[in-house]
PDB file of N, CA and C in Angstrom:
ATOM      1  N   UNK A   1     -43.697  18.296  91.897  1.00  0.00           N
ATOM      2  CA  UNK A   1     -42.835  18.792  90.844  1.00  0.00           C
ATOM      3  C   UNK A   1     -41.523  18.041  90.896  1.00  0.00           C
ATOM      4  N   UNK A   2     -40.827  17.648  89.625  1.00  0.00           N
ATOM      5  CA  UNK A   2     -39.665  16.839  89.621  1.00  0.00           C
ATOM      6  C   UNK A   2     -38.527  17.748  90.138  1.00  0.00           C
ATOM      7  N   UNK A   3     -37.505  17.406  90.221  1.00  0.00           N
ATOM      8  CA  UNK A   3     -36.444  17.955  90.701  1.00  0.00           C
ATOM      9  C   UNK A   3     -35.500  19.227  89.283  1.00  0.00           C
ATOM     10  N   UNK A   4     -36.298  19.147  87.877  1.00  0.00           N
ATOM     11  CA  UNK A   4     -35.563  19.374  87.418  1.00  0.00           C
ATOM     12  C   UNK A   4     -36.553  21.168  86.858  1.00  0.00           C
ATOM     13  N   UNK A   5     -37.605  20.881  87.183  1.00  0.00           N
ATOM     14  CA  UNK A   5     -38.390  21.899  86.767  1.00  0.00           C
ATOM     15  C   UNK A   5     -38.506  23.088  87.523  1.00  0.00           C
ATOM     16  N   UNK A   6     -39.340  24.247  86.754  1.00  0.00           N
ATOM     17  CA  UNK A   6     -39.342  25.128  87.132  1.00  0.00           C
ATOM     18  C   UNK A   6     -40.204  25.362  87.781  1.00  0.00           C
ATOM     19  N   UNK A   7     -40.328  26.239  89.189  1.00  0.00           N
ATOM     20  CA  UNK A   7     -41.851  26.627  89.746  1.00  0.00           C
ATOM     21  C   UNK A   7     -42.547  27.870  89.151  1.00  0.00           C
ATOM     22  N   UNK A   8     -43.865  27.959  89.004  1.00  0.00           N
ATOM     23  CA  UNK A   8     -44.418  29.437  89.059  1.00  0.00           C
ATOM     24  C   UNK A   8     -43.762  30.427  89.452  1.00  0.00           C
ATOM     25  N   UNK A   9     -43.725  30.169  90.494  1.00  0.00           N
ATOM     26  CA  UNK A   9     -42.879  31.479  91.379  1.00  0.00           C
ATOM     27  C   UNK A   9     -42.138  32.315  90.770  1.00  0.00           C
ATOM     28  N   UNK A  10     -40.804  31.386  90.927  1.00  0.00           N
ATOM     29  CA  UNK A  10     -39.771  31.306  90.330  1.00  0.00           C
ATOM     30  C   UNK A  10     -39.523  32.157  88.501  1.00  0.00           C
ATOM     31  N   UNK A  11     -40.514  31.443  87.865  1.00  0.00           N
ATOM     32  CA  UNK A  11     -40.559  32.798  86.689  1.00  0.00           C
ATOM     33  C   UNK A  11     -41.299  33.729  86.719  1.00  0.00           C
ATOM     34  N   UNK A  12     -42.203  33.689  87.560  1.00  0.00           N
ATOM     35  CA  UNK A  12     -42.495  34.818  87.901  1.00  0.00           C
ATOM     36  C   UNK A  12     -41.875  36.264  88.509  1.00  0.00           C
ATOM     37  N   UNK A  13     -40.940  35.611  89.130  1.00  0.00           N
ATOM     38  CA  UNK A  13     -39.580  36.880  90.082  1.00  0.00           C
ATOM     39  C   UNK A  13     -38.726  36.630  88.902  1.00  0.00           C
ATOM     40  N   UNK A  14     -38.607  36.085  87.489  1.00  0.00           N
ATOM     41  CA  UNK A  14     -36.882  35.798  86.707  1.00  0.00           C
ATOM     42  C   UNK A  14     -37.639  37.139  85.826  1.00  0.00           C
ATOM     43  N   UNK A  15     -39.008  36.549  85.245  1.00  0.00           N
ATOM     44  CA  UNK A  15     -39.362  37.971  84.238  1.00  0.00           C
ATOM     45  C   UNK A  15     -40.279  38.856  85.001  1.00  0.00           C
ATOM     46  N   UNK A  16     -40.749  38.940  85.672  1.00  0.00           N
ATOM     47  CA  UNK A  16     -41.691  40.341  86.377  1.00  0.00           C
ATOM     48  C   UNK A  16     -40.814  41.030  87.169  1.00  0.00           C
ATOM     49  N   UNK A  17     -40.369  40.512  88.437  1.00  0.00           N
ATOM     50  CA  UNK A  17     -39.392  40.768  89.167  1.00  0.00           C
ATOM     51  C   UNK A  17     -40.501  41.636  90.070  1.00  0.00           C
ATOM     52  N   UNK A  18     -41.637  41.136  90.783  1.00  0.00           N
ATOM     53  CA  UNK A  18     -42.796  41.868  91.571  1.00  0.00           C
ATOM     54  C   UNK A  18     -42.216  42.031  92.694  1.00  0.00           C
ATOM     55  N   UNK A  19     -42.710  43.207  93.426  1.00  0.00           N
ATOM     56  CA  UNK A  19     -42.075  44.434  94.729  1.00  0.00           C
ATOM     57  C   UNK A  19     -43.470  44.363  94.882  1.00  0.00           C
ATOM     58  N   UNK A  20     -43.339  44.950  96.092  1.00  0.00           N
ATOM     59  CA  UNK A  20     -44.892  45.417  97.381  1.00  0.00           C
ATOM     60  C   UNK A  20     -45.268  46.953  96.673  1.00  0.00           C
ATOM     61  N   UNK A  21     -44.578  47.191  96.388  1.00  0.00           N
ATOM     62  CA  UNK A  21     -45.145  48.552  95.127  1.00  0.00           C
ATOM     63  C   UNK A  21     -45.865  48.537  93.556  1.00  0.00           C
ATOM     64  N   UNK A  22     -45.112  47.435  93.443  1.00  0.00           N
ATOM     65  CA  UNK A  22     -45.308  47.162  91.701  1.00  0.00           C
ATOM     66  C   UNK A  22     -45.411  45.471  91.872  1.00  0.00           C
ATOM     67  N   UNK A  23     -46.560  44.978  92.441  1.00  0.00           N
ATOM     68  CA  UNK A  23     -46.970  43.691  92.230  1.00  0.00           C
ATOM     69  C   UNK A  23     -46.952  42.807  90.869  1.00  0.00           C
ATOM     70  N   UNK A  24     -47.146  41.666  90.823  1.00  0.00           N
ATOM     71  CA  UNK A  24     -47.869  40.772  89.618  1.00  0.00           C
ATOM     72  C   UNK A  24     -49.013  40.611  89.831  1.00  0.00           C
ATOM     73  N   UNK A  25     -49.848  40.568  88.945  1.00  0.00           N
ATOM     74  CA  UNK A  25     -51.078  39.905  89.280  1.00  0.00           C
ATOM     75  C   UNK A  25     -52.160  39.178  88.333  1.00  0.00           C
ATOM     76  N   UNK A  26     -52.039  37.820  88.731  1.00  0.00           N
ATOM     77  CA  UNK A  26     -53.093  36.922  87.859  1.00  0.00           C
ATOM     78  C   UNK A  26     -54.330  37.855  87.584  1.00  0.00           C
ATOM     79  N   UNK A  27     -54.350  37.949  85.858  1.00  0.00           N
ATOM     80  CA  UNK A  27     -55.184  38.001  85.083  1.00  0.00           C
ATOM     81  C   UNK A  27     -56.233  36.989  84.120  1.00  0.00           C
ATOM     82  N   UNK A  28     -55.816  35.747  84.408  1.00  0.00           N
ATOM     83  CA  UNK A  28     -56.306  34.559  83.525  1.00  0.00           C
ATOM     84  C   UNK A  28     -56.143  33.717  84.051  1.00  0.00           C
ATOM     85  N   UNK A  29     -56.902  32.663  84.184  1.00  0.00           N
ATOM     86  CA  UNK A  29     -56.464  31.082  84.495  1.00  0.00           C
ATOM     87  C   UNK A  29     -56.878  30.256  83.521  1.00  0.00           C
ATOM     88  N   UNK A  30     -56.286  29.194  82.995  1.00  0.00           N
ATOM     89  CA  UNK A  30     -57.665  28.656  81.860  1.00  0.00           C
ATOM     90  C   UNK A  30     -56.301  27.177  81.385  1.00  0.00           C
ATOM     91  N   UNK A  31     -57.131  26.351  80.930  1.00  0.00           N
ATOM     92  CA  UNK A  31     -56.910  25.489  79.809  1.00  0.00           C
ATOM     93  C   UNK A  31     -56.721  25.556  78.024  1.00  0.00           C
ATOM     94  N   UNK A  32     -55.478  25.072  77.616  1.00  0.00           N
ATOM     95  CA  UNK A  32     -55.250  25.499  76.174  1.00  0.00           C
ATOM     96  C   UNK A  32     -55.488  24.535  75.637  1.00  0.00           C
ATOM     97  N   UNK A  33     -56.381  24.187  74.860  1.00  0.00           N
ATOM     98  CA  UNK A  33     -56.681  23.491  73.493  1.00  0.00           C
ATOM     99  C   UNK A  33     -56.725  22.845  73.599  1.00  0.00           C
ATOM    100  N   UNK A  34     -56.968  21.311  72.714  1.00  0.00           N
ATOM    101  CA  UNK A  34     -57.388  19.963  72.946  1.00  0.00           C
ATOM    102  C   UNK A  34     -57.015  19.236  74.366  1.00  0.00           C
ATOM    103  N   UNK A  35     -56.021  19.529  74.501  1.00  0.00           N
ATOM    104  CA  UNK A  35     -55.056  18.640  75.667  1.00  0.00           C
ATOM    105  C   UNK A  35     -55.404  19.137  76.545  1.00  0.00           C
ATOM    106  N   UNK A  36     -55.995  20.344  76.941  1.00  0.00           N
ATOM    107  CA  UNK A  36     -56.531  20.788  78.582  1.00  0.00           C
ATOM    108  C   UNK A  36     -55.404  21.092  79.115  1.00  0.00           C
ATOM    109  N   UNK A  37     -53.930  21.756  78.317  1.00  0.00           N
ATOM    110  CA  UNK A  37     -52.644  22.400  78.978  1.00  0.00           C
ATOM    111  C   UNK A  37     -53.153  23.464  80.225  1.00  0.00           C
ATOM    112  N   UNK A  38     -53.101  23.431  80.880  1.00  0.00           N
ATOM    113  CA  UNK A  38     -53.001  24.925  82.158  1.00  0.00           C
ATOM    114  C   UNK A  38     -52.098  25.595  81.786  1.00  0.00           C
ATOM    115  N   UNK A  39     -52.431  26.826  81.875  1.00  0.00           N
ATOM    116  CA  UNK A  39     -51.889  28.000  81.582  1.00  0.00           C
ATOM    117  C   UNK A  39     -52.380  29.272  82.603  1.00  0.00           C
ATOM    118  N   UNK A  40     -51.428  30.313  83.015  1.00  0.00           N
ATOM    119  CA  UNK A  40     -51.687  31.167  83.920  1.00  0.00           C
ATOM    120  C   UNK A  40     -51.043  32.583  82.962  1.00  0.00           C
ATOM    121  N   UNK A  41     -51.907  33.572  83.245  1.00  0.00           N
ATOM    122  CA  UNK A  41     -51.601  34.521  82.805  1.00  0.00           C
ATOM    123  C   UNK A  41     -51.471  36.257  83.477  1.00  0.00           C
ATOM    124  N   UNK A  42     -50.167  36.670  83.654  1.00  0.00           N
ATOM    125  CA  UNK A  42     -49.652  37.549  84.449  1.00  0.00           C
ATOM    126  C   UNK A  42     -49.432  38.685  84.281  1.00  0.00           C
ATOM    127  N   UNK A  43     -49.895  39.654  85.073  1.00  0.00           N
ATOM    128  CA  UNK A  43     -49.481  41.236  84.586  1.00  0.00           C
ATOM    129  C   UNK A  43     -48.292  41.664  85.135  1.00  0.00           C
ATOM    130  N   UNK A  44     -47.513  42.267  84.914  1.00  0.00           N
ATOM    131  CA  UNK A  44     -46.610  42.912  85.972  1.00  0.00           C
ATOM    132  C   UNK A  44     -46.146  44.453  84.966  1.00  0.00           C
ATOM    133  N   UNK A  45     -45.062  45.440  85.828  1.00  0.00           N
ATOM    134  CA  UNK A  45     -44.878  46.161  85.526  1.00  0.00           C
ATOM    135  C   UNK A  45     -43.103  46.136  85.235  1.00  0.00           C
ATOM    136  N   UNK A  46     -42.997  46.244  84.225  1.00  0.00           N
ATOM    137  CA  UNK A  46     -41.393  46.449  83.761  1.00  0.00           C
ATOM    138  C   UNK A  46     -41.089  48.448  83.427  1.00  0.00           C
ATOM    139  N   UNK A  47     -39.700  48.235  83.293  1.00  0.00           N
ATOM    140  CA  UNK A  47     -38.950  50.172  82.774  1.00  0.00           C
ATOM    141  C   UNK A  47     -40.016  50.288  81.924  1.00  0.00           C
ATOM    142  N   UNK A  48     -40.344  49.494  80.604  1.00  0.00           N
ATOM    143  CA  UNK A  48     -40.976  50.094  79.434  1.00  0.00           C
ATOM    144  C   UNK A  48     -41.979  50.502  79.370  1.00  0.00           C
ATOM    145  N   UNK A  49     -43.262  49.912  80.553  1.00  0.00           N
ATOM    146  CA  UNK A  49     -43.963  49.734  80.593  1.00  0.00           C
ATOM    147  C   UNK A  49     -44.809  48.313  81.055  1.00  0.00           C
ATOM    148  N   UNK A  50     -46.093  47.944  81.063  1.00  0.00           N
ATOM    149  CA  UNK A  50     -46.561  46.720  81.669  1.00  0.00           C
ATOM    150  C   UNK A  50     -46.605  45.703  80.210  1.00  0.00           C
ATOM    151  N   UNK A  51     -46.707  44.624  81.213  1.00  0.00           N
ATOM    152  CA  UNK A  51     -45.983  43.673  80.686  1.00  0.00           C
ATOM    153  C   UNK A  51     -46.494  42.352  80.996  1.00  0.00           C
ATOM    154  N   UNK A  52     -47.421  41.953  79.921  1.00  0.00           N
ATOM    155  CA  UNK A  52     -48.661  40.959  80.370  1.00  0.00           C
ATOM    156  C   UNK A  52     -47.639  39.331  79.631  1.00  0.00           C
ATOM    157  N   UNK A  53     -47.065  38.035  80.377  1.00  0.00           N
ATOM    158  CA  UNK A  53     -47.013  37.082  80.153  1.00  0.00           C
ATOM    159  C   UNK A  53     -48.098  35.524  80.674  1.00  0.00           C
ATOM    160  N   UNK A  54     -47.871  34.839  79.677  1.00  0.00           N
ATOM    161  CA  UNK A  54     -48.628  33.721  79.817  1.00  0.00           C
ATOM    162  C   UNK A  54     -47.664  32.351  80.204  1.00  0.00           C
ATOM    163  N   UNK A  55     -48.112  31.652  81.074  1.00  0.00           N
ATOM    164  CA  UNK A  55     -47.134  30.973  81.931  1.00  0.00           C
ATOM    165  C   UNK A  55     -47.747  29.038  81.349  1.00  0.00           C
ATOM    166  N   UNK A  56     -47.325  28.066  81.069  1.00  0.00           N
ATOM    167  CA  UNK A  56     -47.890  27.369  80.578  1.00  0.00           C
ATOM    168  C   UNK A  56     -47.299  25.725  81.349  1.00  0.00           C
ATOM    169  N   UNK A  57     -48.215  24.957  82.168  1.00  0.00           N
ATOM    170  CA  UNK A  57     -47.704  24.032  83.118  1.00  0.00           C
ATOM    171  C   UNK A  57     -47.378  23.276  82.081  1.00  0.00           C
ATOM    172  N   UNK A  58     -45.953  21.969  82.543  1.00  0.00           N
ATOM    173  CA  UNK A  58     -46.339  21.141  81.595  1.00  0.00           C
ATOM    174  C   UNK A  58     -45.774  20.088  82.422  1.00  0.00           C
ATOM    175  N   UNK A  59     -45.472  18.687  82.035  1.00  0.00           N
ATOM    176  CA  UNK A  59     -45.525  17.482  82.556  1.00  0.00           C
ATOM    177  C   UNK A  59     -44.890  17.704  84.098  1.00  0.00           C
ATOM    178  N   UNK A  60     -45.121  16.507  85.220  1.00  0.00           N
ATOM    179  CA  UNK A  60     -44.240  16.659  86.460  1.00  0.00           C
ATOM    180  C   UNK A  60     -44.628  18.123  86.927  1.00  0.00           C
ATOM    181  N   UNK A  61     -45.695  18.951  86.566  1.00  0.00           N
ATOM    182  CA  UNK A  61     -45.875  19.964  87.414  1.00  0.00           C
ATOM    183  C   UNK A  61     -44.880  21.469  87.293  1.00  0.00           C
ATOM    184  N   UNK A  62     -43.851  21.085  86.109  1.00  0.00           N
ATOM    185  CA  UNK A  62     -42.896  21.901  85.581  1.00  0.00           C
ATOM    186  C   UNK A  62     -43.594  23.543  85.078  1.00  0.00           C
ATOM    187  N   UNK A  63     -43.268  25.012  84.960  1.00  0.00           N
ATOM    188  CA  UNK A  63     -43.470  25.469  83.895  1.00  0.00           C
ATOM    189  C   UNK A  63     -42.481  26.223  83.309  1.00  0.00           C
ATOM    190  N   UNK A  64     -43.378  27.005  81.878  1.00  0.00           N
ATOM    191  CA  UNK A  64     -42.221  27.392  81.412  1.00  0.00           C
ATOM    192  C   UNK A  64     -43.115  28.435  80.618  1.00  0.00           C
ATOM    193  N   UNK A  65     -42.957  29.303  79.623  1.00  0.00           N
ATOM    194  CA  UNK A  65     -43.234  30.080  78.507  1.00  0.00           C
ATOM    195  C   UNK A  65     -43.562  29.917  77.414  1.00  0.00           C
ATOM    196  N   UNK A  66     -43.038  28.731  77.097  1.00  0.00           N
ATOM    197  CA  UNK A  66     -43.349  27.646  75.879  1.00  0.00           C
ATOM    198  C   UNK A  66     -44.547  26.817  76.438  1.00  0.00           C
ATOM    199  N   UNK A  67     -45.681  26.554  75.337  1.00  0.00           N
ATOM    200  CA  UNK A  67     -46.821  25.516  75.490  1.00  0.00           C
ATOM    201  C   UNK A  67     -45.360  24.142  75.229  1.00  0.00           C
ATOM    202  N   UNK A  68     -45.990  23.170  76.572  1.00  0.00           N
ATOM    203  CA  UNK A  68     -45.757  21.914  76.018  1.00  0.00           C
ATOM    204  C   UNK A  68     -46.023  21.409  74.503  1.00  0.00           C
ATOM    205  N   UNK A  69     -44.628  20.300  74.279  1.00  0.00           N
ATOM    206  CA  UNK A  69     -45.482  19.799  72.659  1.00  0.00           C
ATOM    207  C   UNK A  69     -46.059  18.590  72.962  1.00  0.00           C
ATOM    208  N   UNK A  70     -47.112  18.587  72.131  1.00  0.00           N
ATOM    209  CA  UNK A  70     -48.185  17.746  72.281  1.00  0.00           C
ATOM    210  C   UNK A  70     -47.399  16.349  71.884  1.00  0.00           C
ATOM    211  N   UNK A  71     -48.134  15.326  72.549  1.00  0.00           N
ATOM    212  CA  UNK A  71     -47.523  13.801  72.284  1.00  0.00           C
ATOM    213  C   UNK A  71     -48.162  13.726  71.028  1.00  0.00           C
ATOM    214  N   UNK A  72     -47.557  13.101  70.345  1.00  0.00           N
ATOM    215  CA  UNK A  72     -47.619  12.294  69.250  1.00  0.00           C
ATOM    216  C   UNK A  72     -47.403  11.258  68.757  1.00  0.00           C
ATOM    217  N   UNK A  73     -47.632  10.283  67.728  1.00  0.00           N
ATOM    218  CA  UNK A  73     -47.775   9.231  67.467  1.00  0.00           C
ATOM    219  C   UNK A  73     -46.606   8.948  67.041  1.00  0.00           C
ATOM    220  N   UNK A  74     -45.241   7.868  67.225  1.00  0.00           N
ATOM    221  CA  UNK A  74     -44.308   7.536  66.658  1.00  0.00           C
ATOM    222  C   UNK A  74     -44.029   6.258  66.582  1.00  0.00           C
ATOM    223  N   UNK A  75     -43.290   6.163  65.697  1.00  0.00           N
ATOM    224  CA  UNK A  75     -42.781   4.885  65.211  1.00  0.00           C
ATOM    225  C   UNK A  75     -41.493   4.705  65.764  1.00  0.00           C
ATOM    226  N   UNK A  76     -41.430   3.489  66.550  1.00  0.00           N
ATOM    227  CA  UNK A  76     -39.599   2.987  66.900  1.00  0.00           C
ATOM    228  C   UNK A  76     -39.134   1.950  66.147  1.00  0.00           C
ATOM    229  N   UNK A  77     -38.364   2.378  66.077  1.00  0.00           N
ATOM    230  CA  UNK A  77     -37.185   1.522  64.896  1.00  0.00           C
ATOM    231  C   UNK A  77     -37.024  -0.139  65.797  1.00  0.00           C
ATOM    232  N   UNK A  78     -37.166  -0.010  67.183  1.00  0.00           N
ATOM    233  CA  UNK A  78     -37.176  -1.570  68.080  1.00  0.00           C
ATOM    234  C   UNK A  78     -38.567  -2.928  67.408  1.00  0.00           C
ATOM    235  N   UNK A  79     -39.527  -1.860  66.789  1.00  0.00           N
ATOM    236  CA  UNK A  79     -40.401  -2.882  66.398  1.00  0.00           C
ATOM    237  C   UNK A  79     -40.173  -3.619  65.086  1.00  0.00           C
ATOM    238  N   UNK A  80     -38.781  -3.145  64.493  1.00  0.00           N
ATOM    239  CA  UNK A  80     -38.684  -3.714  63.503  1.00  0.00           C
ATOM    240  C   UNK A  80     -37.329  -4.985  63.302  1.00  0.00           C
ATOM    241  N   UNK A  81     -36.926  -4.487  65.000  1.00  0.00           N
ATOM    242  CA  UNK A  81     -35.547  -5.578  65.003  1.00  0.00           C
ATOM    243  C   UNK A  81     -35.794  -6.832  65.055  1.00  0.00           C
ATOM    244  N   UNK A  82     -35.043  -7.676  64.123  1.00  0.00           N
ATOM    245  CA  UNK A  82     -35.123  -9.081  64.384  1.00  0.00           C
ATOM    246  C   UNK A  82     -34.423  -9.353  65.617  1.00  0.00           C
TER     247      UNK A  82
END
C-alpha cells in the first residue's frame, strides 16, 4: 500500500467503530464488474441500528467507499504539439 492510502482497518474503526461486544463482520467478498474491482462488505452495529457498508480496493492497495473510476480512453493535447 502507498504511503498515501487508506487501510481496511482503518475504515473500518472511522465508520463501524467495532468493540469485543459489538464486532464487524465480513459479510461479502467479491469482485465488481468488468474490471474485477475487490470489494468487501461489512456489518457492524451503530446507535440507530446495524449498519451494513461496502468497502471498495482501489489502485496501490488503497481503500475507500467510493468504487474506483474506471480508466478511460483520453486524448492529450502533447500529441498535437509541434
Amino acid at each position: 500500500m502507498n504511503g498515501n492510502g487508506i487501510s481496511l482497518r482503518d475504515l473500518v474503526d472511522k465508520w463501524l467503530a467495532p468493540t469485543r461486544s459489538i464486532p464487524a463482520r465480513v459479510t461479502q467478498i467479491g469482485r465488481f464488474g468488468a474490471s474485477g474491482v475487490r470489494f468487501v462488505r461489512l456489518e457492524g452495529a451503530v446507535p440507530n441500528g446495524p449498519l451494513s457498508i461496502v468497502f471498495f480496493r482501489h489502485g496501490q492497495g488503497a481503500w475507500d467507499v467510493f468504487p474506483p473510476v474506471p480508466h478511460t480512453p483520453a486524448m492529450g493535447t502533447r500529441l498535437f504539439a509541434a
